[in-house]
Protein backbone atom coordinates (compact mmCIF):
# COMPACT_ATOMS: atom_id res chain seq x y z
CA UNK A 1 50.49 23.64 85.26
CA UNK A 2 48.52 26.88 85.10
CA UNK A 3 45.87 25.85 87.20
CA UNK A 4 48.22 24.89 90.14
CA UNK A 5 47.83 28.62 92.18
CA UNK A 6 50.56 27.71 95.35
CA UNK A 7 53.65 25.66 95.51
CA UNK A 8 55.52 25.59 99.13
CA UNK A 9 59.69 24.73 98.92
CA UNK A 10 58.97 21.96 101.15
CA UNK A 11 56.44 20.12 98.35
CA UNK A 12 59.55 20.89 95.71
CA UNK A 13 61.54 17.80 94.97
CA UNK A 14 64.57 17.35 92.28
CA UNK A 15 66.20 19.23 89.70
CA UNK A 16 64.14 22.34 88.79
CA UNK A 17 64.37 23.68 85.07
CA UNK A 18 66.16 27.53 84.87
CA UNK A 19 64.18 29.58 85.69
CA UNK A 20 64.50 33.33 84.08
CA UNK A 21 64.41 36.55 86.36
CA UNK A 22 64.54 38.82 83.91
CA UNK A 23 60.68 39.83 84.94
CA UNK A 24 61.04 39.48 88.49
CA UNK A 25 60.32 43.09 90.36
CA UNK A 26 59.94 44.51 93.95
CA UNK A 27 62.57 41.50 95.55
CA UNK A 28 63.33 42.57 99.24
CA UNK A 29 66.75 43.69 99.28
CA UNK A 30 67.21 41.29 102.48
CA UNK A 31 66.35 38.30 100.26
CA UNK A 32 69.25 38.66 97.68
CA UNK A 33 72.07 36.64 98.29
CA UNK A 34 75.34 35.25 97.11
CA UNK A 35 77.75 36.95 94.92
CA UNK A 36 76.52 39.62 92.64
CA UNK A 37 78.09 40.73 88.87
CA UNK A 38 79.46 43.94 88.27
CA UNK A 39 77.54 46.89 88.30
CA UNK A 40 78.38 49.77 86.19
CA UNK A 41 76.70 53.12 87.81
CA UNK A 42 77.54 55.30 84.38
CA UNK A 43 73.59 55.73 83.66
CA UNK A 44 72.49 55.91 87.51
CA UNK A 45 70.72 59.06 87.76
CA UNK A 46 69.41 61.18 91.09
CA UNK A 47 73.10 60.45 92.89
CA UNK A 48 73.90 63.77 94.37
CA UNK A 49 77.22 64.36 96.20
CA UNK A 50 80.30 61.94 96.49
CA UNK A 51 83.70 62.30 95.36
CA UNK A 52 85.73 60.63 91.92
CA UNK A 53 89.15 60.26 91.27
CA UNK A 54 90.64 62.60 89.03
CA UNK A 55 94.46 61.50 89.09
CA UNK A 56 96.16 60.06 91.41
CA UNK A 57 100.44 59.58 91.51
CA UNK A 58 100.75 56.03 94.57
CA UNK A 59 104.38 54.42 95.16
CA UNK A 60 104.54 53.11 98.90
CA UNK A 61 107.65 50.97 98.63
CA UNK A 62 110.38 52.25 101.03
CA UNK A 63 113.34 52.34 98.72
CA UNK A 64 111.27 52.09 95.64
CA UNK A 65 111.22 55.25 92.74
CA UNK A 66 112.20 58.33 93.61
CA UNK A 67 111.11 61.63 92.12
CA UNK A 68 112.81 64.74 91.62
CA UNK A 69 108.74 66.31 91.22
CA UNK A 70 105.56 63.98 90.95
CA UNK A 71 103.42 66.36 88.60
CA UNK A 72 99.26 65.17 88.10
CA UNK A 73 98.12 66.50 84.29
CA UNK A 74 94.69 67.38 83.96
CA UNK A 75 92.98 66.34 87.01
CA UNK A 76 91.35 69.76 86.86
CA UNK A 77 88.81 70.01 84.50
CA UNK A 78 85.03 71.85 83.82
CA UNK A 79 83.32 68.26 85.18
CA UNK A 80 83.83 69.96 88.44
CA UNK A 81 83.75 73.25 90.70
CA UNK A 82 85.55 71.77 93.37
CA UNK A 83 88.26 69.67 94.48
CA UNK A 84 90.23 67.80 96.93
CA UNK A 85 93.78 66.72 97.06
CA UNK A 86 94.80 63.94 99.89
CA UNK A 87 98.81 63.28 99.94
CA UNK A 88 101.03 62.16 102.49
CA UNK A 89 105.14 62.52 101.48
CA UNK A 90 108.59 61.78 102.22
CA UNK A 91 112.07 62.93 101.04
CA UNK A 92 114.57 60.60 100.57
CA UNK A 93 117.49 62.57 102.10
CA UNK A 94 116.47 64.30 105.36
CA UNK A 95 119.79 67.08 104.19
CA UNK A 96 118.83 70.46 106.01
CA UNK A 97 116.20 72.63 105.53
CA UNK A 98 114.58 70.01 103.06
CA UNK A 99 111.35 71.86 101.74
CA UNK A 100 108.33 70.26 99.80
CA UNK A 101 106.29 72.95 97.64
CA UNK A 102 103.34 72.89 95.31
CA UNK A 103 102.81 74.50 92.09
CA UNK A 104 100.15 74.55 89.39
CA UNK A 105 99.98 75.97 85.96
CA UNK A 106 97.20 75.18 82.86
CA UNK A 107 97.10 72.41 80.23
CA UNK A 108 101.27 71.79 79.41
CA UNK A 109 102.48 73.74 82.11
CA UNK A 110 101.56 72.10 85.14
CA UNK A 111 105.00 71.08 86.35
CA UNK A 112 106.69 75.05 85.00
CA UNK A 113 104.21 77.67 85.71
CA UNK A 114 106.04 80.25 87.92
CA UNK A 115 104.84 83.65 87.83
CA UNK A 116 104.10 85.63 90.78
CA UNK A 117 100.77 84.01 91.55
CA UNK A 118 100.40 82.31 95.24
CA UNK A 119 99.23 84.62 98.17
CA UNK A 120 98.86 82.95 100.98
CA UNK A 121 98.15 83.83 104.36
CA UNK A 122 98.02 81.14 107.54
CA UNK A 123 99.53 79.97 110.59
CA UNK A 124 102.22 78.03 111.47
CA UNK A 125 101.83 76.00 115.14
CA UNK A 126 104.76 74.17 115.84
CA UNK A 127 105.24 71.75 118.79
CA UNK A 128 109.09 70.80 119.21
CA UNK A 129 110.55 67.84 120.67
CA UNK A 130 110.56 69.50 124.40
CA UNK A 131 106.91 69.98 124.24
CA UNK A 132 107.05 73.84 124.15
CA UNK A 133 104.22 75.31 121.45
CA UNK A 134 104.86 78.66 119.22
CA UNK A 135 103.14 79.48 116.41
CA UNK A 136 104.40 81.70 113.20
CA UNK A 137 101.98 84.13 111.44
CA UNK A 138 102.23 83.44 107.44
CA UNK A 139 101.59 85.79 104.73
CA UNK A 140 102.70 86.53 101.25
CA UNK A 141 101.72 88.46 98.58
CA UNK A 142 103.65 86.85 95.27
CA UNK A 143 105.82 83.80 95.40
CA UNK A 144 106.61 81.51 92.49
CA UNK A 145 105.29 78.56 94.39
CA UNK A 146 103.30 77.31 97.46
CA UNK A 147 105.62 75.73 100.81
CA UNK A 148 103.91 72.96 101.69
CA UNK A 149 106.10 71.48 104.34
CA UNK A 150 109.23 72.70 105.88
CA UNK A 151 112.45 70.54 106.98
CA UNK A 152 110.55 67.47 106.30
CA UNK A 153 111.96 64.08 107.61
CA UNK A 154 112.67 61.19 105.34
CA UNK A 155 110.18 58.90 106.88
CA UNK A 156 106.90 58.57 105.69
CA UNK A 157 105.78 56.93 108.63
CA UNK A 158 106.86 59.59 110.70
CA UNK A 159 104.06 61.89 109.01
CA UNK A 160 104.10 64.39 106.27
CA UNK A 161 100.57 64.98 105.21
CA UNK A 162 98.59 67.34 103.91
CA UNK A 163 94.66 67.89 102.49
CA UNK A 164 93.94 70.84 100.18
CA UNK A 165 90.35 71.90 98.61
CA UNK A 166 90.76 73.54 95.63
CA UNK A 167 87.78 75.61 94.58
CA UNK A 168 86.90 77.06 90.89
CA UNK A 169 90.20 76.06 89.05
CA UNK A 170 88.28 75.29 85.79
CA UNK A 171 85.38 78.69 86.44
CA UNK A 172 86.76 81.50 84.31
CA UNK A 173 84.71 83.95 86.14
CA UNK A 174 86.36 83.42 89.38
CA UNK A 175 89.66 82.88 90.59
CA UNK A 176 91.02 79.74 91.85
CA UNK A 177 91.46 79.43 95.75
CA UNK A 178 92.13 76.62 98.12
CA UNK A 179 92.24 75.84 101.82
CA UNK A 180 95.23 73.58 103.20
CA UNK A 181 95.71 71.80 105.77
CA UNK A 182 99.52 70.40 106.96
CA UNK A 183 101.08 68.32 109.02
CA UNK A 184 104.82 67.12 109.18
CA UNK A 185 107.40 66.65 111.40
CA UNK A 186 110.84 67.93 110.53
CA UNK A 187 114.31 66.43 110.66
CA UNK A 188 114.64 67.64 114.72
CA UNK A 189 111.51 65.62 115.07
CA UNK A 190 109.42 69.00 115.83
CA UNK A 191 105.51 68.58 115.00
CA UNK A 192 104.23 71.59 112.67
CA UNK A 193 100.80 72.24 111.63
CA UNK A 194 99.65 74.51 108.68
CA UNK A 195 96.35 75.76 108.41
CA UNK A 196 96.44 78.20 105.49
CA UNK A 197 94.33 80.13 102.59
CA UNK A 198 95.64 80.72 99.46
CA UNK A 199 95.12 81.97 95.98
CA UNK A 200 96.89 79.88 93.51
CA UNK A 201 96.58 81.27 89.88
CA UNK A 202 94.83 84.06 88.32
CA UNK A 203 92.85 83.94 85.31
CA UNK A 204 95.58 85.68 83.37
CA UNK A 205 97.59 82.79 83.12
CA UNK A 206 94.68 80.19 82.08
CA UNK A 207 93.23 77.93 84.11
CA UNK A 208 95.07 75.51 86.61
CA UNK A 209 94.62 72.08 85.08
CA UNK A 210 97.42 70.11 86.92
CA UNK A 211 100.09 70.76 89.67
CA UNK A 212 103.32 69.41 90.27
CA UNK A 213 105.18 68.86 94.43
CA UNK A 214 108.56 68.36 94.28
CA UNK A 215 111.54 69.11 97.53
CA UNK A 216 114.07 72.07 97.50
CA UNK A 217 116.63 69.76 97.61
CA UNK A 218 117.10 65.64 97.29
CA UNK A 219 114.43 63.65 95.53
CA UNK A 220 110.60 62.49 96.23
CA UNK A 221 110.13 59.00 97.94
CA UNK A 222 107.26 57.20 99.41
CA UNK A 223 104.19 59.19 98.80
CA UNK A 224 100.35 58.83 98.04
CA UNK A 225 98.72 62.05 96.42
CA UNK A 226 95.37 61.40 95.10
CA UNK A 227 92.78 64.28 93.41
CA UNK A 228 89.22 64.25 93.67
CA UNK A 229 86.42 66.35 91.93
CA UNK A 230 83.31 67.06 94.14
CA UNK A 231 80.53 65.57 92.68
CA UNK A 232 78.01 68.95 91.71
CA UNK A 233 74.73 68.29 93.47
């Protein structure tokens, strides 16, 4: 009834009709409860930073898949100036002197692109299994491909990891460069740690949309690389 202004719960007895919220506004966040639907956030608007998944290669199982390369296609594109790659790695024969290295090319030649391309320059810090620390000045002017490990062991668990930001791979007017960060322990069970600057592919060879790790020797095994863009705020 219109003329009835208040209602309190405790007066409300019985089955109540539904009751529409579709007009409802300003509800105290504290008051909703229960399970909510889906939310898609595709026309949310003033969101500035964050990070989205651009590709992403997962297998976890010990003595699932192996790969002889895990290659990501076009996680690289103009959405984004920046990005971020988050892997951690394992070979499935420890053999010796097993390497993992990194290499990117443009759009059908992520997984073959191996010019000259990949200064680096960087530190090694090793720690090995006596304790004893020595670190290993890195620097290189052409290469066909970026180390990203050395000796790795076979063990994931052990830890091979590494985090790279990649920055302008899809900005024609600049070239592509990265930071990297690296941490594995070798076969002897020696700790090394790679903290490194790079340039990874000039413009001359088009723009890096994809890369491809794979090992010197042996086959990939348990790994989790993911790519992210940087959200442009």
């Amino acid at each position: 009834d219109a003329r009835i202004s208040a209602l309190t719960a405790s007066k409300l007895t019985g089955a109540l009709p539904a009751i529409s919220a579709a007009n409802l506004t300003s509800i105290p966040a504290a008051n909703i409860t229960g399970t909510l639907p889906a939310i898609s956030g595709a026309n949310l608007t003033g969101i500035t930073g964050g990070l989205v998944l651009t590709g992403s290669s997962v297998e976890n199982s010990p003595g699932g898949t192996t790969y002889s390369a895990i290659t990501i296609d076009q996680c690289f594109n103009s959405t984004y100036q920046h990005y971020l790659i988050v892997a951690s790695f394992a070979v499935e024969s420890s053999g010796p002197n097993v390497n993992f290295r990194y290499r990117t090319g443009s759009s059908g030649s992520e997984s073959t692109y191996t010019d000259a391309k990949y200064k680096q320059c960087g530190l090694e810090i090793r720690m090995n299994n006596s304790g004893s620390l020595s670190t290993d000045n890195k620097a290189q002017n052409t290469g066909t491909s970026f180390e990203i490990a050395e000796d790795a062991t076979p063990s994931i668990s052990n830890g091979n990891y590494f985090t790279m930001n990649i920055f302008n791979p899809q900005q024609a007017s600049a070239w592509t460069t990265a930071t990297f960060f690296g941490t594995n322990y070798t076969a002897t069970n020696s700790l090394w740690h790679r903290p490194q600057s790079l340039t990874l592919v000039g413009s001359a060879a088009g723009r890096p949309t994809g890369f491809t790790i794979y090992a010197s020797s042996g086959n990939l095994d348990e790994h989790a690389i993911r790519v992210y863009g940087y959200v442009n705020s």
